[in-house]
C-alpha atoms as a PDB file:
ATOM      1  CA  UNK A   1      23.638  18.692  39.614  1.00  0.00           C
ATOM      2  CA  UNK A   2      22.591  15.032  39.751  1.00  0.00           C
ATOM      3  CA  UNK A   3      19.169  12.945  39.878  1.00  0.00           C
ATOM      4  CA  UNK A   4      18.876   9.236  40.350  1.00  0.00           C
ATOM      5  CA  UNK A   5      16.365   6.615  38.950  1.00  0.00           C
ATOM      6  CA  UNK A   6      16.898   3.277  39.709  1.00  0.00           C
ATOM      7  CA  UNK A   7      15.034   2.095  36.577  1.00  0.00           C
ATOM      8  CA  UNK A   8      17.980  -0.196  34.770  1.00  0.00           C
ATOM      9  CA  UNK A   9      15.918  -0.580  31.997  1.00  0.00           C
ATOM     10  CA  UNK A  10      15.700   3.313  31.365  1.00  0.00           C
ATOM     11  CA  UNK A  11      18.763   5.309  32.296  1.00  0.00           C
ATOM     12  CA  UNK A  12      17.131   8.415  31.078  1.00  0.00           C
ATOM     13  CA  UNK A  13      13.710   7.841  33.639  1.00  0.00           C
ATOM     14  CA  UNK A  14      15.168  10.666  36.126  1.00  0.00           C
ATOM     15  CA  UNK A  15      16.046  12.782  32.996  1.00  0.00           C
ATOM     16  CA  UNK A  16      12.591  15.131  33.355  1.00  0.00           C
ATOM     17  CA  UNK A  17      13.186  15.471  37.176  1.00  0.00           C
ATOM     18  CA  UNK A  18      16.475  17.112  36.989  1.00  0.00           C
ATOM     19  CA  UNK A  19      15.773  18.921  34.096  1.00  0.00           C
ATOM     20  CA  UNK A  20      13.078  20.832  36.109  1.00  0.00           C
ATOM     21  CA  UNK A  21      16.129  20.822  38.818  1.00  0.00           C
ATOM     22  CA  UNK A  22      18.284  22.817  35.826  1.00  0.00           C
ATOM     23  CA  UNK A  23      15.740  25.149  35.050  1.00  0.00           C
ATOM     24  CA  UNK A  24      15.955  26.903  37.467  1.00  0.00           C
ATOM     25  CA  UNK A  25      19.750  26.686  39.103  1.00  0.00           C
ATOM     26  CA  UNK A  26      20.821  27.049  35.072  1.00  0.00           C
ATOM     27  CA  UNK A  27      23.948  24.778  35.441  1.00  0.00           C
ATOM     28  CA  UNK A  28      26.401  24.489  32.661  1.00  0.00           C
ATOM     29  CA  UNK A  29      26.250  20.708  32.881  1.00  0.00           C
ATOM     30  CA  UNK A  30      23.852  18.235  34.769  1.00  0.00           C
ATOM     31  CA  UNK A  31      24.740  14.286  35.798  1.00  0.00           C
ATOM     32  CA  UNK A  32      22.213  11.729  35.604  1.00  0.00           C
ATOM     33  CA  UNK A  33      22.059   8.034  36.594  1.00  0.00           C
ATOM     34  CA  UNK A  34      20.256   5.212  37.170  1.00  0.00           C
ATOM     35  CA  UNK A  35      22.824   3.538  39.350  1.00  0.00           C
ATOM     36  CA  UNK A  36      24.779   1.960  36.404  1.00  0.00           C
ATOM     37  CA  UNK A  37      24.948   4.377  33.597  1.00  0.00           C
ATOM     38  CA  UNK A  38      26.210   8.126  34.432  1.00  0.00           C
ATOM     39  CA  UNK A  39      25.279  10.282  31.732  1.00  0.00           C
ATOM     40  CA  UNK A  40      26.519  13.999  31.402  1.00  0.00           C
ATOM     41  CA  UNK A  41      24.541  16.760  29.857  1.00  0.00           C
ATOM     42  CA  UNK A  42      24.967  20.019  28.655  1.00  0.00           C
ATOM     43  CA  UNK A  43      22.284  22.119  29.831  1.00  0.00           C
ATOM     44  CA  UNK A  44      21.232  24.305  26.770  1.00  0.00           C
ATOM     45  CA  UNK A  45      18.521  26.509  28.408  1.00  0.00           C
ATOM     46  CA  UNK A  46      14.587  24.587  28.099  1.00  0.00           C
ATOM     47  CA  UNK A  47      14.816  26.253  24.677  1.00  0.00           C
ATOM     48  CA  UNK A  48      16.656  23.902  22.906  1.00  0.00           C
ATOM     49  CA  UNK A  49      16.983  19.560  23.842  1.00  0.00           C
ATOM     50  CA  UNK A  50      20.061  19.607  26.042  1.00  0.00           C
ATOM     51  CA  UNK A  51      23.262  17.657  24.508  1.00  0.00           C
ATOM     52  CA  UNK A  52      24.649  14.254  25.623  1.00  0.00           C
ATOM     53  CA  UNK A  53      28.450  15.180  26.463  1.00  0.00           C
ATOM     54  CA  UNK A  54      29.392  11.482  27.747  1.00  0.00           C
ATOM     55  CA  UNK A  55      27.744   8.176  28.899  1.00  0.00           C
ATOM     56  CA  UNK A  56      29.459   5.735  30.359  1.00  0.00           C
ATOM     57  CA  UNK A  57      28.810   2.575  32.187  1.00  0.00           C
ATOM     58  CA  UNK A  58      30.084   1.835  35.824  1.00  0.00           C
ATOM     59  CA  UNK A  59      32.365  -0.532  34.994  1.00  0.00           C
ATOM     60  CA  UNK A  60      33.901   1.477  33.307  1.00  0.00           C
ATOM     61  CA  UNK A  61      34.775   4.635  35.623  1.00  0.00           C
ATOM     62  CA  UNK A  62      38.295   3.986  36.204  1.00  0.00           C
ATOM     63  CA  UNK A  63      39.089   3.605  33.015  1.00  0.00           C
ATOM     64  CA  UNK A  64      37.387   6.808  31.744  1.00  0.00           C
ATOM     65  CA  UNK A  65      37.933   9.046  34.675  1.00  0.00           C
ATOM     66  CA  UNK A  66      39.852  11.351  32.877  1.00  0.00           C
ATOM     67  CA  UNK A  67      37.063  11.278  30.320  1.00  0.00           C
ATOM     68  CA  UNK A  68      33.938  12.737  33.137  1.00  0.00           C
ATOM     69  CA  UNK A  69      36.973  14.874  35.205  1.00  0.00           C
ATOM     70  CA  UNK A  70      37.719  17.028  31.818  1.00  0.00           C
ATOM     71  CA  UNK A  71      33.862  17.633  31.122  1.00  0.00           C
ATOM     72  CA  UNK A  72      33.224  18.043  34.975  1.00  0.00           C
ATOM     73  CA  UNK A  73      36.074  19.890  36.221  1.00  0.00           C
ATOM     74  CA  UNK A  74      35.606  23.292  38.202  1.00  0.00           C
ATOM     75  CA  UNK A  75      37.477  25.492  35.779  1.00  0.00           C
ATOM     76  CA  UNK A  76      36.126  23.772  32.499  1.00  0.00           C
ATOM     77  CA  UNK A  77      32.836  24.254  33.984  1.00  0.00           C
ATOM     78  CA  UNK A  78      33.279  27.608  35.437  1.00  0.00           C
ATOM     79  CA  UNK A  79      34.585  28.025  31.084  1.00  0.00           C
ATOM     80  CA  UNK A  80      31.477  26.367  29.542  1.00  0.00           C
ATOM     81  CA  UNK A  81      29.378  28.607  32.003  1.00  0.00           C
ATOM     82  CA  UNK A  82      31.106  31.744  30.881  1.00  0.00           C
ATOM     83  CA  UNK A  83      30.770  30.882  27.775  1.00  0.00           C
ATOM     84  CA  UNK A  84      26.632  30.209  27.872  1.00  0.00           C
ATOM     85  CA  UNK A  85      26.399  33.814  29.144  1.00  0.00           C
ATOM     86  CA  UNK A  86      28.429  35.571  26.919  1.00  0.00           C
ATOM     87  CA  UNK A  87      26.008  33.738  23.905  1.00  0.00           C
ATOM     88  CA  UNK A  88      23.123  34.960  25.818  1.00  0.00           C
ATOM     89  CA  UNK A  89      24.449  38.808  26.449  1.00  0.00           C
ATOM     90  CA  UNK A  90      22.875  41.620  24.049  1.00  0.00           C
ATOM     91  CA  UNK A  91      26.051  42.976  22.428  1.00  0.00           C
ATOM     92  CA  UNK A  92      27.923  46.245  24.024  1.00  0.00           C
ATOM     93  CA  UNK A  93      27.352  48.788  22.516  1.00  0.00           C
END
């Protein structure tokens, strides 16, 4: 999930938009940007502020690819999901 702003001065302007966004599609992590800065979340529910996982600037992408690719990765996403659930589940009984 990702939102854009372009305000430079803000990178966090689009943050209320996509939060909305995550409400409701309950992702385990959400991207935002404002065209320099990408910033990762962890989505924590509307209960709770969500966490900053990783900011980085542009610049500095290829360097820290590896960085966004092991937050953002299908399986450690499809992990972090699985995770959020099993937090959330009542117990068995």
């Amino acid at each position: 999930m990702e939102c854009e702003s372009t305000d430079k001065i803000r990178p966090d302007a689009g943050l209320g938009q996509v939060r909305s966004y995550a409400f409701w599609i309950k992702p385990a992590y959400y991207v935002t940007t404002n065209g320099d800065m990408p910033t990762v979340y962890n989505y924590q529910g509307g209960a709770v502020p969500d966490v900053k996982v990783l900011e980085l600037k542009r610049s500095e992408l290829r360097g820290r690819f590896d960085d966004l690719y092991r937050v953002l990765n299908p399986r450690a996403v499809a992990e972090a999901r699985r995770d959020k659930i099993a937090k959330l589940m009542p117990p068995a009984h």
